[in-house]
PDB file of N, CA and C in Angstrom:
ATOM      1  N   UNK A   1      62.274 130.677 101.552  1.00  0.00           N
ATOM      2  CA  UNK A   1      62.789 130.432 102.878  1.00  0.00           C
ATOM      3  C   UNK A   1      63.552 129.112 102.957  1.00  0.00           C
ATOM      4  N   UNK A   2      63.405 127.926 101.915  1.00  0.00           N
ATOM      5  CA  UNK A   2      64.081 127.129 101.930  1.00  0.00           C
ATOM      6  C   UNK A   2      65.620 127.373 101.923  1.00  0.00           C
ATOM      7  N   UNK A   3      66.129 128.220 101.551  1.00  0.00           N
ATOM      8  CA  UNK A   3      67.774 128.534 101.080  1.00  0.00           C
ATOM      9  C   UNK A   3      68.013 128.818 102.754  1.00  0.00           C
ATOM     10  N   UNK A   4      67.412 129.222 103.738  1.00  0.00           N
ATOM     11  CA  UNK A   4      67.680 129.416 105.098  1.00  0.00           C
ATOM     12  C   UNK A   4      67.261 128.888 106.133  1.00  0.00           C
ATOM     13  N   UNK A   5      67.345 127.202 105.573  1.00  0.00           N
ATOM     14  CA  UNK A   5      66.925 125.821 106.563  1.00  0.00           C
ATOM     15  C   UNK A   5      68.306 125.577 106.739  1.00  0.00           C
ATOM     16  N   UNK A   6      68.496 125.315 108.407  1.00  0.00           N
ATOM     17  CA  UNK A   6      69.865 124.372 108.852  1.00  0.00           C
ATOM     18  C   UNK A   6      69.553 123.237 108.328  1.00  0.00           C
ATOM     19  N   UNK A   7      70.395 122.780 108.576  1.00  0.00           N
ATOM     20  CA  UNK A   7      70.862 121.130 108.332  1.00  0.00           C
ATOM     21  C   UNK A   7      69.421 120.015 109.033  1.00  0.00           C
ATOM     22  N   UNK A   8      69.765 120.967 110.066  1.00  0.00           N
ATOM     23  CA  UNK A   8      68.604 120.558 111.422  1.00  0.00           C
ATOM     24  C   UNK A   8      67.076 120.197 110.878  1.00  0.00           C
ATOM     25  N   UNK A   9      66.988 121.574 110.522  1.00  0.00           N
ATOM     26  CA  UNK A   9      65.403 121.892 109.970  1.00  0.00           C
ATOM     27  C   UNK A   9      65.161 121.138 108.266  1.00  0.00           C
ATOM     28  N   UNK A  10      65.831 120.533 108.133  1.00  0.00           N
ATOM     29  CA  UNK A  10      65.858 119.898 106.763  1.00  0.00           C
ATOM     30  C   UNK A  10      66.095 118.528 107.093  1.00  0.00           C
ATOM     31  N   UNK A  11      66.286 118.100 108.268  1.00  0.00           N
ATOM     32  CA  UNK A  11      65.991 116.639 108.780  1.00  0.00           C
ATOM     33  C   UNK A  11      67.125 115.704 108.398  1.00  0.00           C
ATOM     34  N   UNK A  12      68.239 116.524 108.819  1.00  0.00           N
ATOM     35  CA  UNK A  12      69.419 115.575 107.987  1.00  0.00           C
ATOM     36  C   UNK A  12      70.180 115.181 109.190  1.00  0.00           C
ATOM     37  N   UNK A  13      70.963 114.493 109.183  1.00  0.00           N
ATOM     38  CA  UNK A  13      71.398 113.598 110.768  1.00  0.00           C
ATOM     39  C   UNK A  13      72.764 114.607 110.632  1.00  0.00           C
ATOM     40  N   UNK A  14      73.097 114.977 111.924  1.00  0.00           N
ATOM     41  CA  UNK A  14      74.492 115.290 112.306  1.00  0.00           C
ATOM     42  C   UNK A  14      76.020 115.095 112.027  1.00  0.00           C
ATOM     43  N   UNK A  15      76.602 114.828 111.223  1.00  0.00           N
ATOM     44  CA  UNK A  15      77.942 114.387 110.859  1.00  0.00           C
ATOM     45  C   UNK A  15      78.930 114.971 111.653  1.00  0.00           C
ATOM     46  N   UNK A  16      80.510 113.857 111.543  1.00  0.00           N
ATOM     47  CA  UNK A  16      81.633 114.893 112.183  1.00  0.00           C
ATOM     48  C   UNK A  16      81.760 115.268 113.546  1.00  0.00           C
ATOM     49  N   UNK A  17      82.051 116.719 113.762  1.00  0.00           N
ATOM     50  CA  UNK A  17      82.584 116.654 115.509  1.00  0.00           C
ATOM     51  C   UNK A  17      81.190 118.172 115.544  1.00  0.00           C
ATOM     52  N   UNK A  18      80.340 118.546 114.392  1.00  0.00           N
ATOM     53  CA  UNK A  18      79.946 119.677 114.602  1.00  0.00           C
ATOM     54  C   UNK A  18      78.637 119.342 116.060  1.00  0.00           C
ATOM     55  N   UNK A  19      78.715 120.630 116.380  1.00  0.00           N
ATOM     56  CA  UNK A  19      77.359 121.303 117.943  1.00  0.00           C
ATOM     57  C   UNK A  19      76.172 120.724 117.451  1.00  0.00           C
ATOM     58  N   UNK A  20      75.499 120.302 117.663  1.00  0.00           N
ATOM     59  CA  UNK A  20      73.908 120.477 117.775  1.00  0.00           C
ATOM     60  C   UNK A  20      73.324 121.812 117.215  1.00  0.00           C
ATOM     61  N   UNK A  21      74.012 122.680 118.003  1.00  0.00           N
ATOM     62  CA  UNK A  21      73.866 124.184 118.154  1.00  0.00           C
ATOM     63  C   UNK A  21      74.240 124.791 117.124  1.00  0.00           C
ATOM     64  N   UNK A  22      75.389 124.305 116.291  1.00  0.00           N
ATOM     65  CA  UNK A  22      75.535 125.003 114.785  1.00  0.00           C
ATOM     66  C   UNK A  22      74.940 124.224 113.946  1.00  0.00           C
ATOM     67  N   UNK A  23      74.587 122.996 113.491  1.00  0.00           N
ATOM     68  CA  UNK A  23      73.440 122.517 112.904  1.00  0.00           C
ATOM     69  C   UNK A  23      72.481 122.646 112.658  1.00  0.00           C
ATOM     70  N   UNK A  24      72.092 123.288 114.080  1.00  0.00           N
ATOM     71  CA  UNK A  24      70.758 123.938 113.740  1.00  0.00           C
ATOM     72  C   UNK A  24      71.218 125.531 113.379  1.00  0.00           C
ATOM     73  N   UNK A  25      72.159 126.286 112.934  1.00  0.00           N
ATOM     74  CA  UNK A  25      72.302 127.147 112.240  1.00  0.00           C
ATOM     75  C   UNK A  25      72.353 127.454 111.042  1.00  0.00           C
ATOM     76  N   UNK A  26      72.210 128.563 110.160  1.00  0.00           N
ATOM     77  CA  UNK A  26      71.652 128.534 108.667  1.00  0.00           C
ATOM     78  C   UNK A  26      73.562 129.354 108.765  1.00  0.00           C
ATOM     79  N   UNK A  27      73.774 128.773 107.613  1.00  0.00           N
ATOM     80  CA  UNK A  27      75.468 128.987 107.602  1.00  0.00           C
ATOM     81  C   UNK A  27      75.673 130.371 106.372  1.00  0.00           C
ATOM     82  N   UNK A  28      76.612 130.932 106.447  1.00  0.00           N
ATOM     83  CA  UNK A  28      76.395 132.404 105.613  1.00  0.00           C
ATOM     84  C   UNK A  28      77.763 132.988 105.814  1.00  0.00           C
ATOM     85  N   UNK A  29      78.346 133.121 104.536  1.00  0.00           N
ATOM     86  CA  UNK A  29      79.767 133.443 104.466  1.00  0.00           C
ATOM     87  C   UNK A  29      79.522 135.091 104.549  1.00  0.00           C
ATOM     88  N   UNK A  30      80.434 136.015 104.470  1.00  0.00           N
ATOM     89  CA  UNK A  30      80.483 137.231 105.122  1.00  0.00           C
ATOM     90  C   UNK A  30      80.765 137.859 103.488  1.00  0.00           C
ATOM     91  N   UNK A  31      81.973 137.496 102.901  1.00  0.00           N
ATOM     92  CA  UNK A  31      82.370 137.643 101.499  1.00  0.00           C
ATOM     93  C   UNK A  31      82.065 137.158 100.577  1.00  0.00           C
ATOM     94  N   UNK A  32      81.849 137.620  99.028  1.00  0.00           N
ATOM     95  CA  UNK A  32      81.577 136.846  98.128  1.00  0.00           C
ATOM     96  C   UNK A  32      82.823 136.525  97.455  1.00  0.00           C
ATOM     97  N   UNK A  33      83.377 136.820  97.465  1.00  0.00           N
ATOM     98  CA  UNK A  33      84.928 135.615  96.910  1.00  0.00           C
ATOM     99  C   UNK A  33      84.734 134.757  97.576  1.00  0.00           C
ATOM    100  N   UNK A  34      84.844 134.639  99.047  1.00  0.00           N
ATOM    101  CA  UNK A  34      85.107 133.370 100.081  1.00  0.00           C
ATOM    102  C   UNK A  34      84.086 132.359  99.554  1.00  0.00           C
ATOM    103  N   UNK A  35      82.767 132.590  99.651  1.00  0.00           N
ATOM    104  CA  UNK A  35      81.570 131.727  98.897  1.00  0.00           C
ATOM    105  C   UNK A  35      82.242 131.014  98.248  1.00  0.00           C
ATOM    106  N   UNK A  36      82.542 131.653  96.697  1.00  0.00           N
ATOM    107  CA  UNK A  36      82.968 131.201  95.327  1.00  0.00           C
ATOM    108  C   UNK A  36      84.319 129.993  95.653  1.00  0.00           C
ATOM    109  N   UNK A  37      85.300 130.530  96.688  1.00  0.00           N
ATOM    110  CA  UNK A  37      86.335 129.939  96.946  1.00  0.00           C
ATOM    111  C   UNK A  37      86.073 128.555  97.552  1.00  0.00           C
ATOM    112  N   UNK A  38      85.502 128.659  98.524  1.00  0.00           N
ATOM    113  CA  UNK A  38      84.906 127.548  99.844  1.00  0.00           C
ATOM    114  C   UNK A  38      83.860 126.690  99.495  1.00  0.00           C
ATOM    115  N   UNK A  39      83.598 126.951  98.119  1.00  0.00           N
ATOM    116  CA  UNK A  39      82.384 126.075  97.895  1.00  0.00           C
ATOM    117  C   UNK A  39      82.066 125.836  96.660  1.00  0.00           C
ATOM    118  N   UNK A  40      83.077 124.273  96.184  1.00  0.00           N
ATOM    119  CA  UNK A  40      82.913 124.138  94.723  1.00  0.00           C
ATOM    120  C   UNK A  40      81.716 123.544  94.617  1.00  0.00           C
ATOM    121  N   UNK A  41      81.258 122.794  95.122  1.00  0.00           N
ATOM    122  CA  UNK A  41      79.731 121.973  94.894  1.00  0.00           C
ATOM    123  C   UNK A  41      79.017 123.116  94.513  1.00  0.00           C
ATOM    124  N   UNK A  42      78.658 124.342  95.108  1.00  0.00           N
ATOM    125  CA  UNK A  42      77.817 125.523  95.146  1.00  0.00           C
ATOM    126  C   UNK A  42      77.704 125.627  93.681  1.00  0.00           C
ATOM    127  N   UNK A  43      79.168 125.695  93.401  1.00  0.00           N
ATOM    128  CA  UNK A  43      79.223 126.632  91.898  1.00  0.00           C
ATOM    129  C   UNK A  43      78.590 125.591  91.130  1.00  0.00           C
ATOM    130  N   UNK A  44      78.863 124.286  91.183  1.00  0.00           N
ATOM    131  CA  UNK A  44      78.437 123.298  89.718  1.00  0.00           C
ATOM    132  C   UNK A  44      76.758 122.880  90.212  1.00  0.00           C
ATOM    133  N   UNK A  45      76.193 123.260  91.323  1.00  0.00           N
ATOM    134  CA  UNK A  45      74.787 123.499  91.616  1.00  0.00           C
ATOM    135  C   UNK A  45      74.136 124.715  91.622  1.00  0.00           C
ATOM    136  N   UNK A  46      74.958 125.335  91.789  1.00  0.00           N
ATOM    137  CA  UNK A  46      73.654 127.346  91.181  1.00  0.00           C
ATOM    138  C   UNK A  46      74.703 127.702  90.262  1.00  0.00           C
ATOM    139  N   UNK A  47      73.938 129.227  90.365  1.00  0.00           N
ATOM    140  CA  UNK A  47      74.100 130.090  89.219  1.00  0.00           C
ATOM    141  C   UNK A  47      74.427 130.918  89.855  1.00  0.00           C
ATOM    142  N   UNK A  48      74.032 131.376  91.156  1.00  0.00           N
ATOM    143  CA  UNK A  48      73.782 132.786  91.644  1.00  0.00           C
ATOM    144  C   UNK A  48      74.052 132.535  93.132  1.00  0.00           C
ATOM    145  N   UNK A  49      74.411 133.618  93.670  1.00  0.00           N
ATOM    146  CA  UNK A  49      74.809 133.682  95.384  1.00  0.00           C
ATOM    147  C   UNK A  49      73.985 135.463  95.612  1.00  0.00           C
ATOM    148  N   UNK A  50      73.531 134.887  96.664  1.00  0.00           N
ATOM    149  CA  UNK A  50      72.290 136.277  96.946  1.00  0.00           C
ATOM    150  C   UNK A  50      73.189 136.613  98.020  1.00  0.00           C
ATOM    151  N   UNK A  51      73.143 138.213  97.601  1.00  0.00           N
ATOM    152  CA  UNK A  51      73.904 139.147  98.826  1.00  0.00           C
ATOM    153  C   UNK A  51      72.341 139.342 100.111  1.00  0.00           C
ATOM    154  N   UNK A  52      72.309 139.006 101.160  1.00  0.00           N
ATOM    155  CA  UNK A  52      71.020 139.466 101.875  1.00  0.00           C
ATOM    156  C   UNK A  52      71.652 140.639 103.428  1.00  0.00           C
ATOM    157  N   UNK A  53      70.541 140.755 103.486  1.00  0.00           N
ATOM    158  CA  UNK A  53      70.766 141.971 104.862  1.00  0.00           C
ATOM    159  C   UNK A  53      70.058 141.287 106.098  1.00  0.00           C
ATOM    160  N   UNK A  54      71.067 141.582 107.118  1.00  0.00           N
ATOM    161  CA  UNK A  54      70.647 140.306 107.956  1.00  0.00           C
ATOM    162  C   UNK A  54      71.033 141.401 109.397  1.00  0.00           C
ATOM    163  N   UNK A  55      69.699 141.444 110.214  1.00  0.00           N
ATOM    164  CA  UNK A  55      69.767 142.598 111.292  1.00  0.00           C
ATOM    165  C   UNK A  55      69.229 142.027 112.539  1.00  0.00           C
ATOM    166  N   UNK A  56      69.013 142.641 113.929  1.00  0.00           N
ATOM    167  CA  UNK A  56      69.012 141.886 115.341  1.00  0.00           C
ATOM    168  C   UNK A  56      67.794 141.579 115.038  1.00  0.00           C
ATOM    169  N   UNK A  57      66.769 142.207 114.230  1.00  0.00           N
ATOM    170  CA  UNK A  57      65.557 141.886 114.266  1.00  0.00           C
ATOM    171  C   UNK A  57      65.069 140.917 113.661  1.00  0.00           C
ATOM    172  N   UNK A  58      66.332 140.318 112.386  1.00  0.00           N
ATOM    173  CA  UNK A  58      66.203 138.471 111.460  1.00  0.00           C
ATOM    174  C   UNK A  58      66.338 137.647 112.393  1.00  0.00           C
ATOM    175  N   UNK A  59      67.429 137.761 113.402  1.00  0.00           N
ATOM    176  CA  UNK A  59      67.250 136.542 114.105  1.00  0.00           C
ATOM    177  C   UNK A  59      68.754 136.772 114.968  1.00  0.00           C
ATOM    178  N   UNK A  60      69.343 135.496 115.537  1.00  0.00           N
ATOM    179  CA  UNK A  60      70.500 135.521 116.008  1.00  0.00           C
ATOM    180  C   UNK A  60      71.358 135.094 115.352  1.00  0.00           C
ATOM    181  N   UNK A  61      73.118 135.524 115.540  1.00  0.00           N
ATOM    182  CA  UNK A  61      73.927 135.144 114.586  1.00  0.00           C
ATOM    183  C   UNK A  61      75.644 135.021 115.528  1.00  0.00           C
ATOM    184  N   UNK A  62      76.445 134.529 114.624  1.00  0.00           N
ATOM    185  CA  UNK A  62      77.305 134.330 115.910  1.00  0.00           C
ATOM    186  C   UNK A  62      78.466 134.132 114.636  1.00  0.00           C
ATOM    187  N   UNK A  63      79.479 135.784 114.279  1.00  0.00           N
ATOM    188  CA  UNK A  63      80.250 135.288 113.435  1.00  0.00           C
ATOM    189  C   UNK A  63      81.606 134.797 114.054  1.00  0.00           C
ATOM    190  N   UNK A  64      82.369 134.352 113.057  1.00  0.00           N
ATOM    191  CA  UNK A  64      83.436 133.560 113.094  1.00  0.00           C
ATOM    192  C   UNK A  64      84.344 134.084 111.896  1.00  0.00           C
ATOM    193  N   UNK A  65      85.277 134.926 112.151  1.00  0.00           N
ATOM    194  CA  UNK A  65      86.086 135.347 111.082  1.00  0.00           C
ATOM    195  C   UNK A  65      85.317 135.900 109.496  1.00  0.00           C
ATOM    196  N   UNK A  66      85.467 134.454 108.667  1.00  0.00           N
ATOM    197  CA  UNK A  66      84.617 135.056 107.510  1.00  0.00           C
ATOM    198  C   UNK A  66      83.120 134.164 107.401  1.00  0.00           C
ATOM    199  N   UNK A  67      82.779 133.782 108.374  1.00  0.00           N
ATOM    200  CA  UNK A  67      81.698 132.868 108.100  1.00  0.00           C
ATOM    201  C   UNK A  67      80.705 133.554 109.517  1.00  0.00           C
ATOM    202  N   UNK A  68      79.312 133.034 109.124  1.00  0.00           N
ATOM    203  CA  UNK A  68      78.338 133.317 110.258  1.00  0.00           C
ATOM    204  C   UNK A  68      77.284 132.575 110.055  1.00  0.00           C
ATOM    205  N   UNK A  69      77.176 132.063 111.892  1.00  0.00           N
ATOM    206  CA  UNK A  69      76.271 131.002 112.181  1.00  0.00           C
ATOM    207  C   UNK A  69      74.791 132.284 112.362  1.00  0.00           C
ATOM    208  N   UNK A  70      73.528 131.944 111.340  1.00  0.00           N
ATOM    209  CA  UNK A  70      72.469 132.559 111.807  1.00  0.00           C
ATOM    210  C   UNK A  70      71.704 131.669 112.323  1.00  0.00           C
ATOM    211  N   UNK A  71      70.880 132.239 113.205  1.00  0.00           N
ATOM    212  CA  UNK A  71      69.283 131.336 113.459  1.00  0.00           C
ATOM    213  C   UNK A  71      68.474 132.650 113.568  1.00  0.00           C
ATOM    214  N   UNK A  72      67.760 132.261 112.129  1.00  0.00           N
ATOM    215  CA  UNK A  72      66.193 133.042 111.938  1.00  0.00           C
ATOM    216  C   UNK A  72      65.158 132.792 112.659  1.00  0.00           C
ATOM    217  N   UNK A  73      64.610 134.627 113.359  1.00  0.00           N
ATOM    218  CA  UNK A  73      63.419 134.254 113.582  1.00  0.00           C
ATOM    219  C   UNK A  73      62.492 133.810 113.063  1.00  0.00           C
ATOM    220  N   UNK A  74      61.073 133.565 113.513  1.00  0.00           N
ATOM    221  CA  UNK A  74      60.171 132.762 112.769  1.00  0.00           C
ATOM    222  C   UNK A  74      59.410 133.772 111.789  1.00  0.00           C
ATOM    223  N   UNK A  75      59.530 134.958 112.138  1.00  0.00           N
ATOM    224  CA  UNK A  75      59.355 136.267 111.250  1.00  0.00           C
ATOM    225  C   UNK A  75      60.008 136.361 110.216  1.00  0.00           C
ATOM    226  N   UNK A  76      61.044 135.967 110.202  1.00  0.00           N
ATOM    227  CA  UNK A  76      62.707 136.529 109.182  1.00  0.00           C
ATOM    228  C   UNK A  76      61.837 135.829 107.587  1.00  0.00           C
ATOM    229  N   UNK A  77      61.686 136.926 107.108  1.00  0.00           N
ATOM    230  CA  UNK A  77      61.793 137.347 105.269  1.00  0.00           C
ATOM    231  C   UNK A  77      62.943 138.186 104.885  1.00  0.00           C
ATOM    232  N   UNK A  78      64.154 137.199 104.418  1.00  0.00           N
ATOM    233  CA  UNK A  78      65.185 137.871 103.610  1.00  0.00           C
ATOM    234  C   UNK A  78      64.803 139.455 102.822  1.00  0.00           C
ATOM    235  N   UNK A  79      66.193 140.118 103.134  1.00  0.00           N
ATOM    236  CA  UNK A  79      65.860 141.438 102.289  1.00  0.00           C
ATOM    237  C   UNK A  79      66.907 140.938 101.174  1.00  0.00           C
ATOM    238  N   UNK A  80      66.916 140.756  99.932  1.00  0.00           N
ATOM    239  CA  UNK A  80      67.760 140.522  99.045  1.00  0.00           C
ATOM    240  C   UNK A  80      68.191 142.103  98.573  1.00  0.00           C
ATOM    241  N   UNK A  81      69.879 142.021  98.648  1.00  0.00           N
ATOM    242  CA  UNK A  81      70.330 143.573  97.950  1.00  0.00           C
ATOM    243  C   UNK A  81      70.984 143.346  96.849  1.00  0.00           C
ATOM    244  N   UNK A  82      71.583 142.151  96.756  1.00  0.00           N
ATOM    245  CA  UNK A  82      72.139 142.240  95.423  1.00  0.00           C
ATOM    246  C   UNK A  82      72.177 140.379  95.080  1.00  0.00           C
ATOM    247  N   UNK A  83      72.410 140.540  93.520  1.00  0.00           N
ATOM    248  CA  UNK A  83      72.424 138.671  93.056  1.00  0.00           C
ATOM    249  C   UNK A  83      73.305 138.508  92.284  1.00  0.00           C
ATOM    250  N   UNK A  84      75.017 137.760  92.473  1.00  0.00           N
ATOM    251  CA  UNK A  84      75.931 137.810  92.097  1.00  0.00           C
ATOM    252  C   UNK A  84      76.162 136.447  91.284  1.00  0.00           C
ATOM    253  N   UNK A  85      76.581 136.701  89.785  1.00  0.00           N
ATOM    254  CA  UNK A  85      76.272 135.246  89.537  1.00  0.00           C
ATOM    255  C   UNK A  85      77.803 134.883  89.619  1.00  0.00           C
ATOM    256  N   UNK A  86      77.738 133.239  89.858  1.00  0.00           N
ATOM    257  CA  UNK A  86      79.361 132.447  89.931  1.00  0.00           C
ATOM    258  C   UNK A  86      79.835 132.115  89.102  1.00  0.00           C
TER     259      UNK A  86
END
């Protein structure tokens, strides 16, 4: 469940012009190219980008083109469907 702590919930101070409200969101690209593309730190820190399934009953979510703001319920256990390495 650690991989689906905001910023917030991991106790890290606010930077920039971002919400409160997306901070405390767990951030989640839509595509796996975009991932790979948008996020060189990612690649030279993992190995792997987990495809997950994410439904009204994980929590709330609020997309944005290719990206999506989630907030997990306190229930939410990831369904992992697939593990794509970078």
């Amino acid at each position: 469940m650690e991989d689906f702590k905001s910023h917030a919930a991991k106790g890290k101070p606010i930077f920039g012009v971002i919400s409160p409200c997306r901070w405390a969101s767990c951030s989640m690209f839509l595509a796996q190219n975009v991932t790979y593309q948008a996020l060189p730190k990612v690649r030279k820190k993992f190995k792997y980008v987990a495809k997950v399934s994410i439904t009204a009953k994980c929590g709330l979510s609020q997309e944005g083109g290719i990206h999506l703001d989630f907030w997990p319920f306190a229930t939410f256990k990831p369904t992992v469907v697939d593990v794509i390495p970078l």
